[in-house]
Protein backbone atom coordinates (compact mmCIF):
# COMPACT_ATOMS: atom_id res chain seq x y z
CA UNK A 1 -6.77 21.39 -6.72
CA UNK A 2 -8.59 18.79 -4.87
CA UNK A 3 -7.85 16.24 -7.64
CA UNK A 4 -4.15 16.95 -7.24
CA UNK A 5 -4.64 16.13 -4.04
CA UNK A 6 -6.36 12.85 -4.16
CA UNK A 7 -3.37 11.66 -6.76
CA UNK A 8 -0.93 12.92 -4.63
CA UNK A 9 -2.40 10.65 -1.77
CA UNK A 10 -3.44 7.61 -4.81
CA UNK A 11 0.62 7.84 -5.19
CA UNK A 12 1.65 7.79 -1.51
CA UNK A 13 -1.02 4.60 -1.04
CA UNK A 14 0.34 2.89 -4.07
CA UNK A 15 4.09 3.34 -2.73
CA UNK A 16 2.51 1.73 0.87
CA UNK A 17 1.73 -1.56 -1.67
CA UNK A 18 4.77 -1.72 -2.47
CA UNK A 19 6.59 -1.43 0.24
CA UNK A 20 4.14 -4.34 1.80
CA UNK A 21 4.55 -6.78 -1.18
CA UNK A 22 8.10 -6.28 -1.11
CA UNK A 23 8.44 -6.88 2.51
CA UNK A 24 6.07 -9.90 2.16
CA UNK A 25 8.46 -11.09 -0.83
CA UNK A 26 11.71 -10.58 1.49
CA UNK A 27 9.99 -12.45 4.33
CA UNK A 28 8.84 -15.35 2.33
CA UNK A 29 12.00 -15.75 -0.02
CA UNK A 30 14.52 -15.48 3.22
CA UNK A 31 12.23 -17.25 5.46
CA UNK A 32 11.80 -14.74 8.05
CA UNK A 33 8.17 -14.63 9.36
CA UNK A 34 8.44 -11.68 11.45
CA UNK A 35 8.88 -9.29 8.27
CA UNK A 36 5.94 -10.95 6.92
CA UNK A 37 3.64 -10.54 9.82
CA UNK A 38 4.78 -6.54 9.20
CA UNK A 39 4.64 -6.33 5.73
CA UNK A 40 1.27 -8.16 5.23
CA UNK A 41 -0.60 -5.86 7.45
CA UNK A 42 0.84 -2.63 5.24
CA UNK A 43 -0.23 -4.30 2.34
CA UNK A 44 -3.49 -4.52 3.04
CA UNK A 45 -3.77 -1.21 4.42
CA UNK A 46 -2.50 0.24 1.38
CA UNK A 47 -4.33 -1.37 -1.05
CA UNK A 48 -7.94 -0.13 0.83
CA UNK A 49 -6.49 3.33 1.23
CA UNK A 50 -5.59 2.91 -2.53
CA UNK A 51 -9.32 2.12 -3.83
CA UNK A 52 -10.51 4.43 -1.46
CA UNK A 53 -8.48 7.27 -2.59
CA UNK A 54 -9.50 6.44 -6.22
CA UNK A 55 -13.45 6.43 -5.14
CA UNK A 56 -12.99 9.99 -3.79
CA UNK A 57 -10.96 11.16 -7.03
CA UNK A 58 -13.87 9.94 -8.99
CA UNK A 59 -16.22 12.05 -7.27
């Protein structure tokens, strides 16, 4: 149970990387800074709740 849990949350963390690079993607390509000042920030967020969520599967 607990590590269907921790995938569960590994997936919703991954989809948070996504949506970030994406959004950092749009902003660059169309030249709009303010979706990259957003998007970077979820990005990075998602990628440490990523490894972090992978740690506690590990264990």
């Amino acid at each position: 149970m607990a590590q269907t849990q921790a995938g569960n949350k590994a997936v919703g963390w991954g989809v948070l990387v996504f949506a970030g690079a994406v959004g950092n993607a749009v902003g660059l390509i169309g030249k709009v800074p303010v979706v990259t000042l957003v998007a970077a920030p979820l990005a990075i967020i998602g990628v440490i709740g990523l490894m972090v969520s992978r740690r506690a599967q590990r264990s």
